[in-house]
PDB file of N, CA and C in Angstrom:
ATOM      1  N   UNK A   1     104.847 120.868 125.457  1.00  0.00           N
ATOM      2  CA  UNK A   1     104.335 121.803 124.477  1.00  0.00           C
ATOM      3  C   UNK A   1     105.040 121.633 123.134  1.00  0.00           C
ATOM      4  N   UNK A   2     106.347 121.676 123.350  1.00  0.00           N
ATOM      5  CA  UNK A   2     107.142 121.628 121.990  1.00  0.00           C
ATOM      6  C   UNK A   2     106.556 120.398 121.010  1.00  0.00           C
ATOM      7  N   UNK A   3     106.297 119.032 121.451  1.00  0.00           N
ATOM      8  CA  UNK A   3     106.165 117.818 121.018  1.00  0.00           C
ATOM      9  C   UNK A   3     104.377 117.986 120.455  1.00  0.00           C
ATOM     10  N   UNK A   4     103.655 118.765 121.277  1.00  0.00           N
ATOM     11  CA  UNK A   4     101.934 119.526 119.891  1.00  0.00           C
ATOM     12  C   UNK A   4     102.797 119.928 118.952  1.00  0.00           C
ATOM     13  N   UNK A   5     103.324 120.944 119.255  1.00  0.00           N
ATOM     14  CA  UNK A   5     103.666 122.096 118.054  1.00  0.00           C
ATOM     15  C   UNK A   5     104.476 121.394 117.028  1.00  0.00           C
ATOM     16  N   UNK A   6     105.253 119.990 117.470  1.00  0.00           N
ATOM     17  CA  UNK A   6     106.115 118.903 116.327  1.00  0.00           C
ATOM     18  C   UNK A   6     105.045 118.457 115.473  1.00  0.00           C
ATOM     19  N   UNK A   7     104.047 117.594 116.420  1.00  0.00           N
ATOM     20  CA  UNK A   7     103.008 117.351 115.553  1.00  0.00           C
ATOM     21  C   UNK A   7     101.986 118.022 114.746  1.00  0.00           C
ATOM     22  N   UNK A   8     101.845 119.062 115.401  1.00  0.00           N
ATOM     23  CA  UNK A   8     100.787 120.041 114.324  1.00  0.00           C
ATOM     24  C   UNK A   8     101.733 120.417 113.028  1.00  0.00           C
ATOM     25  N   UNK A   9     103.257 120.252 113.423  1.00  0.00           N
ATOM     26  CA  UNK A   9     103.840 121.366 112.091  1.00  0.00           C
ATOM     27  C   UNK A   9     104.063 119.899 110.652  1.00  0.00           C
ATOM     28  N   UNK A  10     103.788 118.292 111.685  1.00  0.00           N
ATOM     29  CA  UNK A  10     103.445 116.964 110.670  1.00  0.00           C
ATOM     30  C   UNK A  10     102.695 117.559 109.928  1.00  0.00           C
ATOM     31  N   UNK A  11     101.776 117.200 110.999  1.00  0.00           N
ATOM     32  CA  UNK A  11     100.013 117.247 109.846  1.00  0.00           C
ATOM     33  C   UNK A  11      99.886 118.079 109.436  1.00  0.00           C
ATOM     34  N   UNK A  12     100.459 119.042 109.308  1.00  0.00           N
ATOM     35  CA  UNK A  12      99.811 120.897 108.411  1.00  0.00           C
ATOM     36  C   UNK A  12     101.056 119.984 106.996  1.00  0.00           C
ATOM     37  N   UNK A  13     102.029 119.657 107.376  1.00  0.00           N
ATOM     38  CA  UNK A  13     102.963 119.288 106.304  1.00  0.00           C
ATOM     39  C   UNK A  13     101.906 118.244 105.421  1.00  0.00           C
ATOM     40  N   UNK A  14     101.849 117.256 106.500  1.00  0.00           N
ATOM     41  CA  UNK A  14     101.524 116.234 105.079  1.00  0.00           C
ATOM     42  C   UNK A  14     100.016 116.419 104.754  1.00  0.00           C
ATOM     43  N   UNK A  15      99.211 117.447 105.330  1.00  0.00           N
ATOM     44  CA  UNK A  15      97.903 118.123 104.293  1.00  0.00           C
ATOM     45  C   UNK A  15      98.364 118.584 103.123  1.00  0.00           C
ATOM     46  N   UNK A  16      99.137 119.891 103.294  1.00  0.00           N
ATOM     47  CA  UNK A  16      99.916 120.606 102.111  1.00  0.00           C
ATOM     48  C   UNK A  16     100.006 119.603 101.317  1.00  0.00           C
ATOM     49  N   UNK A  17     100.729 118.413 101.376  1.00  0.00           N
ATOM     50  CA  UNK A  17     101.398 117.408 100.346  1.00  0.00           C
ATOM     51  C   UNK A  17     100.586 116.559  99.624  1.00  0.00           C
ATOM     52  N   UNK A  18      99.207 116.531 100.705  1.00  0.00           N
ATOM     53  CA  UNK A  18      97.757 115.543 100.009  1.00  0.00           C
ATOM     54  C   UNK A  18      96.858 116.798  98.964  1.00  0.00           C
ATOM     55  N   UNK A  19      97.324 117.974  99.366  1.00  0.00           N
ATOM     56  CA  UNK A  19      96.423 118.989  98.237  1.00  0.00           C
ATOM     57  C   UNK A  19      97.238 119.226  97.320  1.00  0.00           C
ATOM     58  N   UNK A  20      98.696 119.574  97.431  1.00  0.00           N
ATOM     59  CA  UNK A  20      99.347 119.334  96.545  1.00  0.00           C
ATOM     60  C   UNK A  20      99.188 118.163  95.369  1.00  0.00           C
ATOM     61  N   UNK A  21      98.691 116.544  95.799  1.00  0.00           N
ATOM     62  CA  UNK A  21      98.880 115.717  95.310  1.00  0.00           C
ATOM     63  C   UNK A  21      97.630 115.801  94.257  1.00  0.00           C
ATOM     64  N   UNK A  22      96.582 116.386  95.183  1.00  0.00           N
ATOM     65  CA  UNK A  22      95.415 116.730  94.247  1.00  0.00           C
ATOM     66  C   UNK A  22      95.101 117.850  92.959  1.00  0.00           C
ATOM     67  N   UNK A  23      96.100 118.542  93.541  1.00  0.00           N
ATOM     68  CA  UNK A  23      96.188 119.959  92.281  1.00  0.00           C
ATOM     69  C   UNK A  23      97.177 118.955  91.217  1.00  0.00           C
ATOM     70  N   UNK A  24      98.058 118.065  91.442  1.00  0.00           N
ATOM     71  CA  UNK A  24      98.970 117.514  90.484  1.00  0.00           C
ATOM     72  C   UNK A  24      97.742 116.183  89.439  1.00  0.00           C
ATOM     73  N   UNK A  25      96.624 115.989  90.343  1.00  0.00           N
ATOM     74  CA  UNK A  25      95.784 115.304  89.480  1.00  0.00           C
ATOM     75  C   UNK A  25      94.903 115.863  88.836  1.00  0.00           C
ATOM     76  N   UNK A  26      94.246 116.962  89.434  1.00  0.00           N
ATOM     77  CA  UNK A  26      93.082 117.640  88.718  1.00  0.00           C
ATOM     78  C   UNK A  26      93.696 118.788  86.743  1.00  0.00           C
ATOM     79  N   UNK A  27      94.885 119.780  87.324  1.00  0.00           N
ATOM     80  CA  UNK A  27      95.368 120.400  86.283  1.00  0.00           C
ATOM     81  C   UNK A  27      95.604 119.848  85.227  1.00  0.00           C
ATOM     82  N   UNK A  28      96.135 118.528  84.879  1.00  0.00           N
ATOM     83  CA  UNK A  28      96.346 118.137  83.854  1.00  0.00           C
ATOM     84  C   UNK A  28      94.723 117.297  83.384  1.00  0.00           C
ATOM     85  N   UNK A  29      93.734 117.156  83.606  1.00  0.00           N
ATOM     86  CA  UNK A  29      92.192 116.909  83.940  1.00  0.00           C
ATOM     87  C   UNK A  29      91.350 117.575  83.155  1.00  0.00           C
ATOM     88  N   UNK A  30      91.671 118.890  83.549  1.00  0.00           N
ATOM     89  CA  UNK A  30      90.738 120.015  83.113  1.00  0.00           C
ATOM     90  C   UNK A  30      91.026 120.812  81.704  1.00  0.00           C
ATOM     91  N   UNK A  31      89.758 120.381  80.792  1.00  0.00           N
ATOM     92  CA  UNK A  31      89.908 121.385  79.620  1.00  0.00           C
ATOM     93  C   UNK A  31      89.347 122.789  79.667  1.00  0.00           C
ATOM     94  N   UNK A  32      88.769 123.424  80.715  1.00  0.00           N
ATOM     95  CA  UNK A  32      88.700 124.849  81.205  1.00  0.00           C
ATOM     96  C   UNK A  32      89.824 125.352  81.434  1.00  0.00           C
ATOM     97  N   UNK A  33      90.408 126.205  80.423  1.00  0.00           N
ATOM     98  CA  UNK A  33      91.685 126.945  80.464  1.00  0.00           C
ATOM     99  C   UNK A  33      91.371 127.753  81.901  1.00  0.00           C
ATOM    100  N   UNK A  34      90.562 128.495  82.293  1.00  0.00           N
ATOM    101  CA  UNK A  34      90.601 129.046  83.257  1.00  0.00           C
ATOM    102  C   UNK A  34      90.794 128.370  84.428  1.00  0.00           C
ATOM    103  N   UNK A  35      89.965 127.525  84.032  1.00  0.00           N
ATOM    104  CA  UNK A  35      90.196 126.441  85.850  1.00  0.00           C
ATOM    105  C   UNK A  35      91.636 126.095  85.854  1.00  0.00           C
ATOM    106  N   UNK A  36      91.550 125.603  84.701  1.00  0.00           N
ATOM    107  CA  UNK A  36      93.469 124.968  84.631  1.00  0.00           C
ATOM    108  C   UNK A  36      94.268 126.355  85.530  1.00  0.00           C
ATOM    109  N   UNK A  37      94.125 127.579  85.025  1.00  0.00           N
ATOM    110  CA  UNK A  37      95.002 128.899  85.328  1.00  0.00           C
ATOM    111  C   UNK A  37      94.689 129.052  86.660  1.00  0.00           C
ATOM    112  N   UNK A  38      93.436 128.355  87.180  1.00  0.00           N
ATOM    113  CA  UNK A  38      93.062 128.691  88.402  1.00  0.00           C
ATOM    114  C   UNK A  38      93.676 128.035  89.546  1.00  0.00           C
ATOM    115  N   UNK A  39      93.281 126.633  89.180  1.00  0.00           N
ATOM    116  CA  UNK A  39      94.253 125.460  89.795  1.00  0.00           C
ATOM    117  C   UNK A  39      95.752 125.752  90.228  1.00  0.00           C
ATOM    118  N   UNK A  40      95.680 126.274  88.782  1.00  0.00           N
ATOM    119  CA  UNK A  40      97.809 126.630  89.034  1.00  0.00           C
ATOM    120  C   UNK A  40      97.875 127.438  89.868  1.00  0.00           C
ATOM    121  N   UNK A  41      97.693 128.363  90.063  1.00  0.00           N
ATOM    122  CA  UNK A  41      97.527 129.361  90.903  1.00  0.00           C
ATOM    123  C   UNK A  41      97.242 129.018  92.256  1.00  0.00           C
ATOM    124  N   UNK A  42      96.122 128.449  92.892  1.00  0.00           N
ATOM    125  CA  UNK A  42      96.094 127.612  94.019  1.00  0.00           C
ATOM    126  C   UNK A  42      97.298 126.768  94.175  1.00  0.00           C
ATOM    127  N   UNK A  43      97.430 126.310  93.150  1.00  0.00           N
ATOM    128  CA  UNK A  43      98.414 124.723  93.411  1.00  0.00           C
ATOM    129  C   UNK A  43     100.101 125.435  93.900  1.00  0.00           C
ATOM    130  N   UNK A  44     100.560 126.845  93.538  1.00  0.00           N
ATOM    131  CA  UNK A  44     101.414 127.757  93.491  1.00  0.00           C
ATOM    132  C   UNK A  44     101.250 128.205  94.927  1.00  0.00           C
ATOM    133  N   UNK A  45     100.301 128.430  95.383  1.00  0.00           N
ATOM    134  CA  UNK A  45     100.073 128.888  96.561  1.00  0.00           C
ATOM    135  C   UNK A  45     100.092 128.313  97.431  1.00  0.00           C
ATOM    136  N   UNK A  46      99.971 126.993  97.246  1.00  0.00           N
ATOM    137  CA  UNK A  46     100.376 126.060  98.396  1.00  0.00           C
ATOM    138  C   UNK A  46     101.563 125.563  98.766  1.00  0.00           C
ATOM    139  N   UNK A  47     102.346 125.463  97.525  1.00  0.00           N
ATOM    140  CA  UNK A  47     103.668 125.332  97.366  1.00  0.00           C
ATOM    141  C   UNK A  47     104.562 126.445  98.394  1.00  0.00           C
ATOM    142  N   UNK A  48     104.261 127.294  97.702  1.00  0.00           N
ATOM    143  CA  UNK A  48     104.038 128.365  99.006  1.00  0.00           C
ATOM    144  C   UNK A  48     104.459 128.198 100.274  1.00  0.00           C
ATOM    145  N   UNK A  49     103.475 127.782 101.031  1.00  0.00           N
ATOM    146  CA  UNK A  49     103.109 127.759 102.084  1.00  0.00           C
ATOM    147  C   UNK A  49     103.670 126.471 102.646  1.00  0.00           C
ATOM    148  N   UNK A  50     103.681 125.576 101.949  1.00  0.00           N
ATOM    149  CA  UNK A  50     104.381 124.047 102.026  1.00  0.00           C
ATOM    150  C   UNK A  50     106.168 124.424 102.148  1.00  0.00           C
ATOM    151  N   UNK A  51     106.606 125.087 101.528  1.00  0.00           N
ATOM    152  CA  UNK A  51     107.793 125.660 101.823  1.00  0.00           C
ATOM    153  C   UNK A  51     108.350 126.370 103.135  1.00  0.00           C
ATOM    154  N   UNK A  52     107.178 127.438 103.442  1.00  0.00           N
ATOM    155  CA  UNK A  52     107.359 128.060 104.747  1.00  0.00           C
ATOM    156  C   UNK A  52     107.400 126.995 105.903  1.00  0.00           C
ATOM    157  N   UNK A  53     106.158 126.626 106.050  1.00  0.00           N
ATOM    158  CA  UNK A  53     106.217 125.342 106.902  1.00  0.00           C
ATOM    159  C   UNK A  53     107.513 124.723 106.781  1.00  0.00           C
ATOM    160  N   UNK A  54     107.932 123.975 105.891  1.00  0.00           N
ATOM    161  CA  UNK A  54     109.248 123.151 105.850  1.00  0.00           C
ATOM    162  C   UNK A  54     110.359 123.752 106.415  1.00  0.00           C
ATOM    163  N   UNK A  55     110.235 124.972 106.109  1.00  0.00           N
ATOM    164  CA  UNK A  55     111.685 126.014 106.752  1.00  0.00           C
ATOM    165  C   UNK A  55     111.444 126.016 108.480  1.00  0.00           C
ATOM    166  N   UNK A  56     110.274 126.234 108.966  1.00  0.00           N
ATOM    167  CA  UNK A  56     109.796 126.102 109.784  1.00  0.00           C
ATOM    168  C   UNK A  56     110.007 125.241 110.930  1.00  0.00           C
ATOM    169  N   UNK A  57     109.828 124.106 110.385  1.00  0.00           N
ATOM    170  CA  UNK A  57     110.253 122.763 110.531  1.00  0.00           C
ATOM    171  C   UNK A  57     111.671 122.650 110.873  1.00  0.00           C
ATOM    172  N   UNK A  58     112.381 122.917 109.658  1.00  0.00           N
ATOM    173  CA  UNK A  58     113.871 122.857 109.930  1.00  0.00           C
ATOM    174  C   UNK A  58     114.434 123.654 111.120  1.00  0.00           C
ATOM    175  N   UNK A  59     113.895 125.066 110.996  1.00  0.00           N
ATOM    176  CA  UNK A  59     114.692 126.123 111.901  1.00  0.00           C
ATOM    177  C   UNK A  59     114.371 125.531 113.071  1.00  0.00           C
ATOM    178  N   UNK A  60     113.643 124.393 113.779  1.00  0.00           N
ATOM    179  CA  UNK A  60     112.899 124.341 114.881  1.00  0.00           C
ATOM    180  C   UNK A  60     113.414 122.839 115.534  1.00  0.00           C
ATOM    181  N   UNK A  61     114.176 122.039 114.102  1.00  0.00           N
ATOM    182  CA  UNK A  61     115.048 121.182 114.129  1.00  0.00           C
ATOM    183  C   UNK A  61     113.656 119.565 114.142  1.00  0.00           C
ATOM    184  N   UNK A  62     112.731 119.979 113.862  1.00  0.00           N
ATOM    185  CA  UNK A  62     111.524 119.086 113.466  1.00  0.00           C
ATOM    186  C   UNK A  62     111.509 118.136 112.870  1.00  0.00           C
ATOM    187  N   UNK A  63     112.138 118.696 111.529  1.00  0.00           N
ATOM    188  CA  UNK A  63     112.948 117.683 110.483  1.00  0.00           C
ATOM    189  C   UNK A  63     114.337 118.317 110.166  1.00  0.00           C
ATOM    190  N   UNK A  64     115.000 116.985 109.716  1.00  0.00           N
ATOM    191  CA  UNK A  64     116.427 116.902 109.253  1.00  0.00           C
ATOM    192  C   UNK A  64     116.440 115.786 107.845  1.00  0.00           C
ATOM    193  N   UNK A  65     116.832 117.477 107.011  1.00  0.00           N
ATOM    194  CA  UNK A  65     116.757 116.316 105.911  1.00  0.00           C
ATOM    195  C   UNK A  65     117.792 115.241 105.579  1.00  0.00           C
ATOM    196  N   UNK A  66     117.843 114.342 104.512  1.00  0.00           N
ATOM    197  CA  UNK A  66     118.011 113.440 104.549  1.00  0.00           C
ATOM    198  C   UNK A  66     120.223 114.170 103.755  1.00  0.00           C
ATOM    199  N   UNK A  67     120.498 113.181 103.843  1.00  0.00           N
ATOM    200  CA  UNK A  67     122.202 114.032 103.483  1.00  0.00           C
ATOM    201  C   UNK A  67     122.481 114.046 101.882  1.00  0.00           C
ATOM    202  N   UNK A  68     122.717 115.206 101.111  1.00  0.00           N
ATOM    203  CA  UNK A  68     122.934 115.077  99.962  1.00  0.00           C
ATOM    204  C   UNK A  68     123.302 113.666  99.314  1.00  0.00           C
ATOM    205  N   UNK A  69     122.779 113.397  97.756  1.00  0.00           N
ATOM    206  CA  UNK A  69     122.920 112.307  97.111  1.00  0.00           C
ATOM    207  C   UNK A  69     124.713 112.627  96.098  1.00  0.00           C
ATOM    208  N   UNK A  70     126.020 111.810  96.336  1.00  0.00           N
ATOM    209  CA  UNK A  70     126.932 112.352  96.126  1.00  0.00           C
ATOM    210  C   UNK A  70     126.520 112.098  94.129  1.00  0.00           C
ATOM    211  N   UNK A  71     127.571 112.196  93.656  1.00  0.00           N
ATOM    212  CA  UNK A  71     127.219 112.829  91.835  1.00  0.00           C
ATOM    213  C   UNK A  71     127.368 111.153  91.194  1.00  0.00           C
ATOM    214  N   UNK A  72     128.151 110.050  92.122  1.00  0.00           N
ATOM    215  CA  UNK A  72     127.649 108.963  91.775  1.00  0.00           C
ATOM    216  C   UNK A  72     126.548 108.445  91.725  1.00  0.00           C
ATOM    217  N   UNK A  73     125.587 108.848  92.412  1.00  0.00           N
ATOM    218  CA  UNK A  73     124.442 108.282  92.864  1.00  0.00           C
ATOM    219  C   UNK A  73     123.486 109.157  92.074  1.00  0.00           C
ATOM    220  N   UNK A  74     123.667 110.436  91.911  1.00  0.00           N
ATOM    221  CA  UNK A  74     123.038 111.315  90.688  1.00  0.00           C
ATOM    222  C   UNK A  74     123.550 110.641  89.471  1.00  0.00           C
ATOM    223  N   UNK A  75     124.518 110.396  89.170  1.00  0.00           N
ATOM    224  CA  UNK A  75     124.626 109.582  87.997  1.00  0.00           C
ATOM    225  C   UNK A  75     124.112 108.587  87.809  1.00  0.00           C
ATOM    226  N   UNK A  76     124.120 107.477  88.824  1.00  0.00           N
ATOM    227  CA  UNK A  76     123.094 105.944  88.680  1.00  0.00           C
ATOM    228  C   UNK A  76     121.858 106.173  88.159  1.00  0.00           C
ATOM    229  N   UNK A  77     121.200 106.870  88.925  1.00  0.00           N
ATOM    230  CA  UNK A  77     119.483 107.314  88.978  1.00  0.00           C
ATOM    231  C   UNK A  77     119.606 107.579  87.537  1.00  0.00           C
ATOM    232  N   UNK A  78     120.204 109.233  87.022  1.00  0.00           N
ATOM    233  CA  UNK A  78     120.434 108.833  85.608  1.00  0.00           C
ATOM    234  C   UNK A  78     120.370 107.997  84.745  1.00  0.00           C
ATOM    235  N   UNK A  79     121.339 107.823  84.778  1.00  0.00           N
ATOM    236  CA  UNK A  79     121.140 105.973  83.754  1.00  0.00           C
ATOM    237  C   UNK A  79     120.302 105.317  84.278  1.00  0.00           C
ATOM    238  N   UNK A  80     119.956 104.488  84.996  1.00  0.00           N
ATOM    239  CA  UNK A  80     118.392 104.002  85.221  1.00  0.00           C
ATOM    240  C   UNK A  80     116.651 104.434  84.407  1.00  0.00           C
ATOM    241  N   UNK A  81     116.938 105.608  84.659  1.00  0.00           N
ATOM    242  CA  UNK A  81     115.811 106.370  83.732  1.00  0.00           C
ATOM    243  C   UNK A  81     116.568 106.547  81.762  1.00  0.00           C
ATOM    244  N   UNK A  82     117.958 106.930  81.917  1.00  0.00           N
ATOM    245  CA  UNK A  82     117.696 107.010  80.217  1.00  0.00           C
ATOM    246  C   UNK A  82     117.710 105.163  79.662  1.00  0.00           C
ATOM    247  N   UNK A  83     118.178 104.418  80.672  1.00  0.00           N
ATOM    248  CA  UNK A  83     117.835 103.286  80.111  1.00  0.00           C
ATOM    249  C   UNK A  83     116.328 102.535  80.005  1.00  0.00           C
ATOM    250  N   UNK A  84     115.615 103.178  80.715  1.00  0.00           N
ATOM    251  CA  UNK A  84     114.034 102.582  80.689  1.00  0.00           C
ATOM    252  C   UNK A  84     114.427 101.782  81.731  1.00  0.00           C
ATOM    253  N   UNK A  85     114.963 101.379  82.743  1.00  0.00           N
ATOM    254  CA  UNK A  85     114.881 100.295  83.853  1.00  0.00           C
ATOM    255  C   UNK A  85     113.964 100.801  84.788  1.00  0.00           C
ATOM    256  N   UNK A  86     113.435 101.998  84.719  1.00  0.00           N
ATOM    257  CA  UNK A  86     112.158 102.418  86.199  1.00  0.00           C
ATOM    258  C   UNK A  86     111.164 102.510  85.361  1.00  0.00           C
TER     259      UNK A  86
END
């Protein structure tokens, strides 16, 4: 039973993350201020819910995230981007 409920709490994740991906293409798209306000709003709401799930996930030991990046490695990435190298 546990190993459905792993996989259903995947795929509800990486839906969230494919509508997510779609509210991140359409909002910047739309010259209907309202739709735009509307979008956001949906796109907010999923976030939402994409969060709960994730906690979800964790408390249930589903996923384990990955181990903090130490302040060297926040620094590299840094410089990489103010230099234009990505």
């Amino acid at each position: 039973m546990e190993l459905q409920e792993k996989v259903m709490v995947a795929d509800t994740l990486a839906g969230i993350n494919g509508e997510l991906l779609r509210y991140a293409e359409m909002i910047p798209q739309s010259e209907n201020k309202e739709l735009k306000q509307t979008l956001r709003q949906l796109r907010n709401a999923c976030e939402q819910s994409q969060e709960e799930i994730y906690q979800i996930a964790r408390d249930k030991g589903y996923y384990v995230p990955a181990s903090k990046a130490t302040k060297e490695e926040v620094a590299h990435v840094k410089q990489l981007f103010t230099q234009g190298t990505l």
